[in-house]
Structures are given as C-alpha cells and as structure tokens.
C-alpha atoms as a PDB file:
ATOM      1  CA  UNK A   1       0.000   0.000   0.000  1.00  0.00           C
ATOM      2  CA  UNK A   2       1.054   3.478  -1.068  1.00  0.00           C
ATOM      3  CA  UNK A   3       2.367   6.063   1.781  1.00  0.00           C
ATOM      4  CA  UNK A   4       0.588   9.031   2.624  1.00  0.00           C
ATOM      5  CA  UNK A   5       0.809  11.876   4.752  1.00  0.00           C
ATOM      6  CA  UNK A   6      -2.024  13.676   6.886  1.00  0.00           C
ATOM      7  CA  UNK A   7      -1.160  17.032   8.537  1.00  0.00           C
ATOM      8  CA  UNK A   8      -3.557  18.203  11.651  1.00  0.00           C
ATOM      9  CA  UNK A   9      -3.129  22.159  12.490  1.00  0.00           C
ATOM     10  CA  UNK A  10      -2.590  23.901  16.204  1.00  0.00           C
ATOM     11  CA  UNK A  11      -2.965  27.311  17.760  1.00  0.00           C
ATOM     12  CA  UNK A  12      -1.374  28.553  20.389  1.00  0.00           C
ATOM     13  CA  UNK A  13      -0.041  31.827  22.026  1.00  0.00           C
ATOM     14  CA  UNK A  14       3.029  31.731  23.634  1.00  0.00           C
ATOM     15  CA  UNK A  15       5.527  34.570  24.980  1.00  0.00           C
ATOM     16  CA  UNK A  16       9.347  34.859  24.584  1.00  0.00           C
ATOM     17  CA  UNK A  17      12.211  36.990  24.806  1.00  0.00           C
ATOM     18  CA  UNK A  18      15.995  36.774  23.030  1.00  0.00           C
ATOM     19  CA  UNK A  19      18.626  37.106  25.050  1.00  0.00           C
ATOM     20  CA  UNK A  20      21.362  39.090  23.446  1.00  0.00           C
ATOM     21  CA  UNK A  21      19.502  39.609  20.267  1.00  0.00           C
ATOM     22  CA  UNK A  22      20.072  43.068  18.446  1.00  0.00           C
ATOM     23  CA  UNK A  23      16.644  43.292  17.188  1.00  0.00           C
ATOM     24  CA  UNK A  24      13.353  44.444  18.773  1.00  0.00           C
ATOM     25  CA  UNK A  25      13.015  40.985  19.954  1.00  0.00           C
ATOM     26  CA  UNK A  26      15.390  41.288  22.999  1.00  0.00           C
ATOM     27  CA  UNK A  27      12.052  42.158  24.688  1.00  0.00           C
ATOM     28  CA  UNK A  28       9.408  40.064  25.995  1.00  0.00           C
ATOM     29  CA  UNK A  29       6.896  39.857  23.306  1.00  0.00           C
ATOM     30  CA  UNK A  30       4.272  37.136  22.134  1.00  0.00           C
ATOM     31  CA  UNK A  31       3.326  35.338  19.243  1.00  0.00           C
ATOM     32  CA  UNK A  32      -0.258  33.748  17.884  1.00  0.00           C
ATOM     33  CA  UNK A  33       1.919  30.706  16.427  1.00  0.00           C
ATOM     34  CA  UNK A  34       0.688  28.372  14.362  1.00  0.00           C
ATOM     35  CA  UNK A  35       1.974  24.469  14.110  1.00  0.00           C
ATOM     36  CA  UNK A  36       0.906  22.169  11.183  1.00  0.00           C
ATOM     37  CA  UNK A  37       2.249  18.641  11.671  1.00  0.00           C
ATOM     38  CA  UNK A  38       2.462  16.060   9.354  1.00  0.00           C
ATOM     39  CA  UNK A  39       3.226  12.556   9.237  1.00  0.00           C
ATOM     40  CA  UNK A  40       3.681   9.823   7.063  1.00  0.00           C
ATOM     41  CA  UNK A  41       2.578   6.029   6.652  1.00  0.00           C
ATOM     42  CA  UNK A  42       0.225   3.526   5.182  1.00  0.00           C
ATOM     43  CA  UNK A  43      -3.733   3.677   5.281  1.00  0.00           C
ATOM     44  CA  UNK A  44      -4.837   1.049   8.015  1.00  0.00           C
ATOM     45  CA  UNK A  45      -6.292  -2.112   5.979  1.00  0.00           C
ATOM     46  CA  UNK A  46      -7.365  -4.408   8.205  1.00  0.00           C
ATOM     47  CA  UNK A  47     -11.048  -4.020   7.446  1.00  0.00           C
ATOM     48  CA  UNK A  48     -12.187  -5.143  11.122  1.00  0.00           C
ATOM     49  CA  UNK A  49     -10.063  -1.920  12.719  1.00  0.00           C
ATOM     50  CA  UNK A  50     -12.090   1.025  13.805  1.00  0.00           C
ATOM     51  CA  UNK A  51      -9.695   3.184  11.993  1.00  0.00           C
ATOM     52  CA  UNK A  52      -9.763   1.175   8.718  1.00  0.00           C
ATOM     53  CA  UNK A  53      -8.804   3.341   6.200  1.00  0.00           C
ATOM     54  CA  UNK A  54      -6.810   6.412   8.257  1.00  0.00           C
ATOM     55  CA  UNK A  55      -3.049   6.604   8.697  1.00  0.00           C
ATOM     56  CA  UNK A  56      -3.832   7.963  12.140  1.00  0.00           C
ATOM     57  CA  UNK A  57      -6.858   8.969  13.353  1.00  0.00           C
ATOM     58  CA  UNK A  58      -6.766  13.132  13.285  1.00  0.00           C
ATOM     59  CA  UNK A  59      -7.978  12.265  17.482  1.00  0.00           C
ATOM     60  CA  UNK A  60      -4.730  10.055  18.034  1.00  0.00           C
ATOM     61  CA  UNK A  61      -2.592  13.017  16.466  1.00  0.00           C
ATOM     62  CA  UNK A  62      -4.267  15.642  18.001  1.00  0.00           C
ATOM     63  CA  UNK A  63      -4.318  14.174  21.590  1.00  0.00           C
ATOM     64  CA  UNK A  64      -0.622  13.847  21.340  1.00  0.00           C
ATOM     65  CA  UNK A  65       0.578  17.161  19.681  1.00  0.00           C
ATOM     66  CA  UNK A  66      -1.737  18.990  23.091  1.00  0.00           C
ATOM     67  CA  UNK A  67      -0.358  17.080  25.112  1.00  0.00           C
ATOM     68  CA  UNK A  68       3.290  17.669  24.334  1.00  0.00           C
ATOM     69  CA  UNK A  69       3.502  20.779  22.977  1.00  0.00           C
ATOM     70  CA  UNK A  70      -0.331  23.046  22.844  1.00  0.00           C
ATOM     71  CA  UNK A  71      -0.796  22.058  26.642  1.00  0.00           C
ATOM     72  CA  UNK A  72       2.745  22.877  27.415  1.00  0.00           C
ATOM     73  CA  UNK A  73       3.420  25.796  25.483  1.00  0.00           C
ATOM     74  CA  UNK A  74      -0.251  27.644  25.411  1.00  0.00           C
ATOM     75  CA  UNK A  75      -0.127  31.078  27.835  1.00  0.00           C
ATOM     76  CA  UNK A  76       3.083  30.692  28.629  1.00  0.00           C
ATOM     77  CA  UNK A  77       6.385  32.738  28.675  1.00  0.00           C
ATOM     78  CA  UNK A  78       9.472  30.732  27.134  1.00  0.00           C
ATOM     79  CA  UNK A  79      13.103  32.094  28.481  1.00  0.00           C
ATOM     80  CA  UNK A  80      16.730  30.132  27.797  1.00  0.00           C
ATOM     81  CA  UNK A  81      17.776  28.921  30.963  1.00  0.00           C
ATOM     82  CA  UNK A  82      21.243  29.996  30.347  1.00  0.00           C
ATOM     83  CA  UNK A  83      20.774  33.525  30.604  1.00  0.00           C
ATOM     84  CA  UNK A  84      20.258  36.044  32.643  1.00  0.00           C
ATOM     85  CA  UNK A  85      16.188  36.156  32.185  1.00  0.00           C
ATOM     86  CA  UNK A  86      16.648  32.961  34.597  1.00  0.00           C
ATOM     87  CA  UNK A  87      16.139  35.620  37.017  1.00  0.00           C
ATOM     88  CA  UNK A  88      13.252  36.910  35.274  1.00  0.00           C
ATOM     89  CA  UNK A  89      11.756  33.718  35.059  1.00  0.00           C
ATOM     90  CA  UNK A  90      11.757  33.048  38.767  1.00  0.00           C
ATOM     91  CA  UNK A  91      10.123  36.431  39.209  1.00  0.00           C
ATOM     92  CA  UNK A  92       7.335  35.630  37.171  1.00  0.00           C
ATOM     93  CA  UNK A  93       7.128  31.981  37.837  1.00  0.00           C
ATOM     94  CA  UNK A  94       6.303  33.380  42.391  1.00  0.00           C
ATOM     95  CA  UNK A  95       3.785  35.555  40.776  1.00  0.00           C
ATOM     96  CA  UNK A  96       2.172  32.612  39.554  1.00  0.00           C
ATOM     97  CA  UNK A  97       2.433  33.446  35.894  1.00  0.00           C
ATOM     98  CA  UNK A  98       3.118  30.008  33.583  1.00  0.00           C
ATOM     99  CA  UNK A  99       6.947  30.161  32.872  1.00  0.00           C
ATOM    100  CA  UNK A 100       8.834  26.933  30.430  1.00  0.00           C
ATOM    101  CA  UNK A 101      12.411  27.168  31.038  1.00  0.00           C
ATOM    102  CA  UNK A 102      14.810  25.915  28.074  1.00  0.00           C
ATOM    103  CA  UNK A 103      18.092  25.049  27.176  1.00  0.00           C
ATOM    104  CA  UNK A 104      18.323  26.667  23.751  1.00  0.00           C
ATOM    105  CA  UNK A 105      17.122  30.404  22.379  1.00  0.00           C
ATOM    106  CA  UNK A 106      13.711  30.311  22.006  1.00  0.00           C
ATOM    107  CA  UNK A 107      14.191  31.431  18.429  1.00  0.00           C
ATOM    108  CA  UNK A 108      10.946  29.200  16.260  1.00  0.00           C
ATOM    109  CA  UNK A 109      13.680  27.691  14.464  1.00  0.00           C
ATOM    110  CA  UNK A 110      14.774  25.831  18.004  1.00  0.00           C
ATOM    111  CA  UNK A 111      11.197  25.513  18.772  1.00  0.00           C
ATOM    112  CA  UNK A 112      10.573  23.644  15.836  1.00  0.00           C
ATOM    113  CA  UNK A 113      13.502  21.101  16.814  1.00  0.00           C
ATOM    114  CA  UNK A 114      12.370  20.364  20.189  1.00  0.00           C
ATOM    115  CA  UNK A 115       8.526  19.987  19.474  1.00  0.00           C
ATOM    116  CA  UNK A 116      10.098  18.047  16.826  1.00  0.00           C
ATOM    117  CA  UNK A 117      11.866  15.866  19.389  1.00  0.00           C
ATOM    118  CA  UNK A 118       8.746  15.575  21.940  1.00  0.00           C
ATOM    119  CA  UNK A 119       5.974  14.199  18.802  1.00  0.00           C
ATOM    120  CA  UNK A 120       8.641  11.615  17.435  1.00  0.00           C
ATOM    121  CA  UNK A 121       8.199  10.234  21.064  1.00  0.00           C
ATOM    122  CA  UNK A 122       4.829   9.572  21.081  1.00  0.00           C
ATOM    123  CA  UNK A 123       4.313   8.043  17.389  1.00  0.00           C
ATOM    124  CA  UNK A 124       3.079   4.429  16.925  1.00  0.00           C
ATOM    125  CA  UNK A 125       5.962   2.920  15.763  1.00  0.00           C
ATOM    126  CA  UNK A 126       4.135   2.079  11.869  1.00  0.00           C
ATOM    127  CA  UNK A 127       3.957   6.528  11.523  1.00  0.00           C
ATOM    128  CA  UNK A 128       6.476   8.711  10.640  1.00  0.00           C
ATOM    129  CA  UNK A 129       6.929  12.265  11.262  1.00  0.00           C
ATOM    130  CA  UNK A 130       7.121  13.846   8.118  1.00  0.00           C
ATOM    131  CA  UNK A 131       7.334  17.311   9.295  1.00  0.00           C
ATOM    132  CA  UNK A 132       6.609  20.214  10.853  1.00  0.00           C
ATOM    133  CA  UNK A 133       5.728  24.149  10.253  1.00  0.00           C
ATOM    134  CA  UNK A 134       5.957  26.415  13.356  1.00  0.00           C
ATOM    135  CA  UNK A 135       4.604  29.814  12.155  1.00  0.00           C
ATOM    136  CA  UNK A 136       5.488  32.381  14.396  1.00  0.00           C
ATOM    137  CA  UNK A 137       3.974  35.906  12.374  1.00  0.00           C
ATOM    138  CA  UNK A 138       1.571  35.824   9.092  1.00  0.00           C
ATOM    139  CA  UNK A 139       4.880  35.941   6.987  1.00  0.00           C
ATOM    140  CA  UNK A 140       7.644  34.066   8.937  1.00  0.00           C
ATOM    141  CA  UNK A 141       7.803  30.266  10.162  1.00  0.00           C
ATOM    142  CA  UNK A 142       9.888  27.687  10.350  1.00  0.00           C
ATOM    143  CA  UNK A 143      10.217  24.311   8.826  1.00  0.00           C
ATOM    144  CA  UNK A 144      11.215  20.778  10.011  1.00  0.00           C
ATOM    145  CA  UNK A 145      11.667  17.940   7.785  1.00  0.00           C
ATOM    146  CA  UNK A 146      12.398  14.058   8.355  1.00  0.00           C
ATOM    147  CA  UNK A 147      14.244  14.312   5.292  1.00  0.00           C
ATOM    148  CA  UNK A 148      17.002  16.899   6.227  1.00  0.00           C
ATOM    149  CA  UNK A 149      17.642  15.237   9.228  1.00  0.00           C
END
C-alpha cells in the first residue's frame, strides 16, 4: 500500500524573549503561532479496525501534539535557561504566571527542533513524522523535515 501523509493544524499563544539579540526581539513579546504537523505512513487495511482506512486517526494526532507541545506551550512565557532572564523567570514563575524554562534560544527555528523531538516520542511505531511548520507571524515560520535530518 502506497504512503501518505495527513497534517492536523494547532494554535497557540506563547511569549518569549531573546537574550542578546540586536533586534526588537530582545524584549518580551508574544506570538499567535501556528503548528501544522504532518506525518507519514500507510492507510490502516485491516477491514475489522475502527480506523480502517486512516493513517492515524486526526484524534490520536491531536491528543498527542496537546499534550506535548499546545498544553505545554499555550499562555506561557518561554526564556533560555542559560541567561540572565533565569532571574526573570523566577520572578514571574512566584507571581504565579506560567513560565517553560529551556536550554536553547527560544528562536521558532529551536522551537521547531524540540517539538520536533517531543511528537517523534509519542508516534506508533508504523507513523512517521514527516514534518513540521511552526509559524510564528503571518509571513515568517519555520520548517522541520524528516528528510534533512
């Protein structure tokens, strides 16, 4: 049977600031980002299987991509843990605000890598991540592909 890929879209709002960045986005700012994930594999085609017919069931897909990354990610502020907004972080994080402390720049191009990381995880073994498009502004994102890796 033929491979095919099935891509399930995600909103979420999530805040960050670039440490050491020479552009505007030194600050804290947010974004209304945008993920579309796709994978890859072979229609079901056992015909007694609820989910005859589907790669994975759109449910399956989405239950794992909110639970790794919308869940996570959703409302709150992403720093590097590396820098000095470490301090900032703890601030926020005793005024109860929702902080996510990494080890890279939260630039979407890292973003992309890690949420990249987190869904290969949690796919059946028989689907592939195929890839994935973090879009941070109407005209920027960033793209991850099985294929370049």
């Amino acid at each position: 049977m033929s491979n095919i890929r099935i891509t399930k879209q995600f909103s979420f709002e999530t805040g960050h600031a670039l440490y050491g960045y020479d552009g505007k986005c030194k600050n804290v700012h947010g974004h209304s980002y945008k993920l579309s994930v796709t994978v890859i594999g072979a229609p079901i085609t056992d015909r007694n299987n609820p989910k005859f017919g589907m790669v994975i069931d759109f449910t399956d897909l989405k239950k794992i991509v909110k639970e790794e990354i919308v869940d996570h990610f959703d409302h709150a502020t992403v720093f590097n843990q590396t820098t000095p907004h470490v301090e900032l972080a703890h601030e926020l994080k005793t005024r109860g605000h929702h902080v996510i402390l990494v080890d890279y720049q939260p630039t979407s191009e890292n973003m992309v890598l890690d949420f990249a990381d987190k869904i290969k995880k949690r796919l059946p073994s028989e689907i592939r991540l195929f890839s994935l498009r973090l879009q941070e502004t109407e005209t920027s994102f960033a793209e991850w592909f099985a294929s370049d890796n």
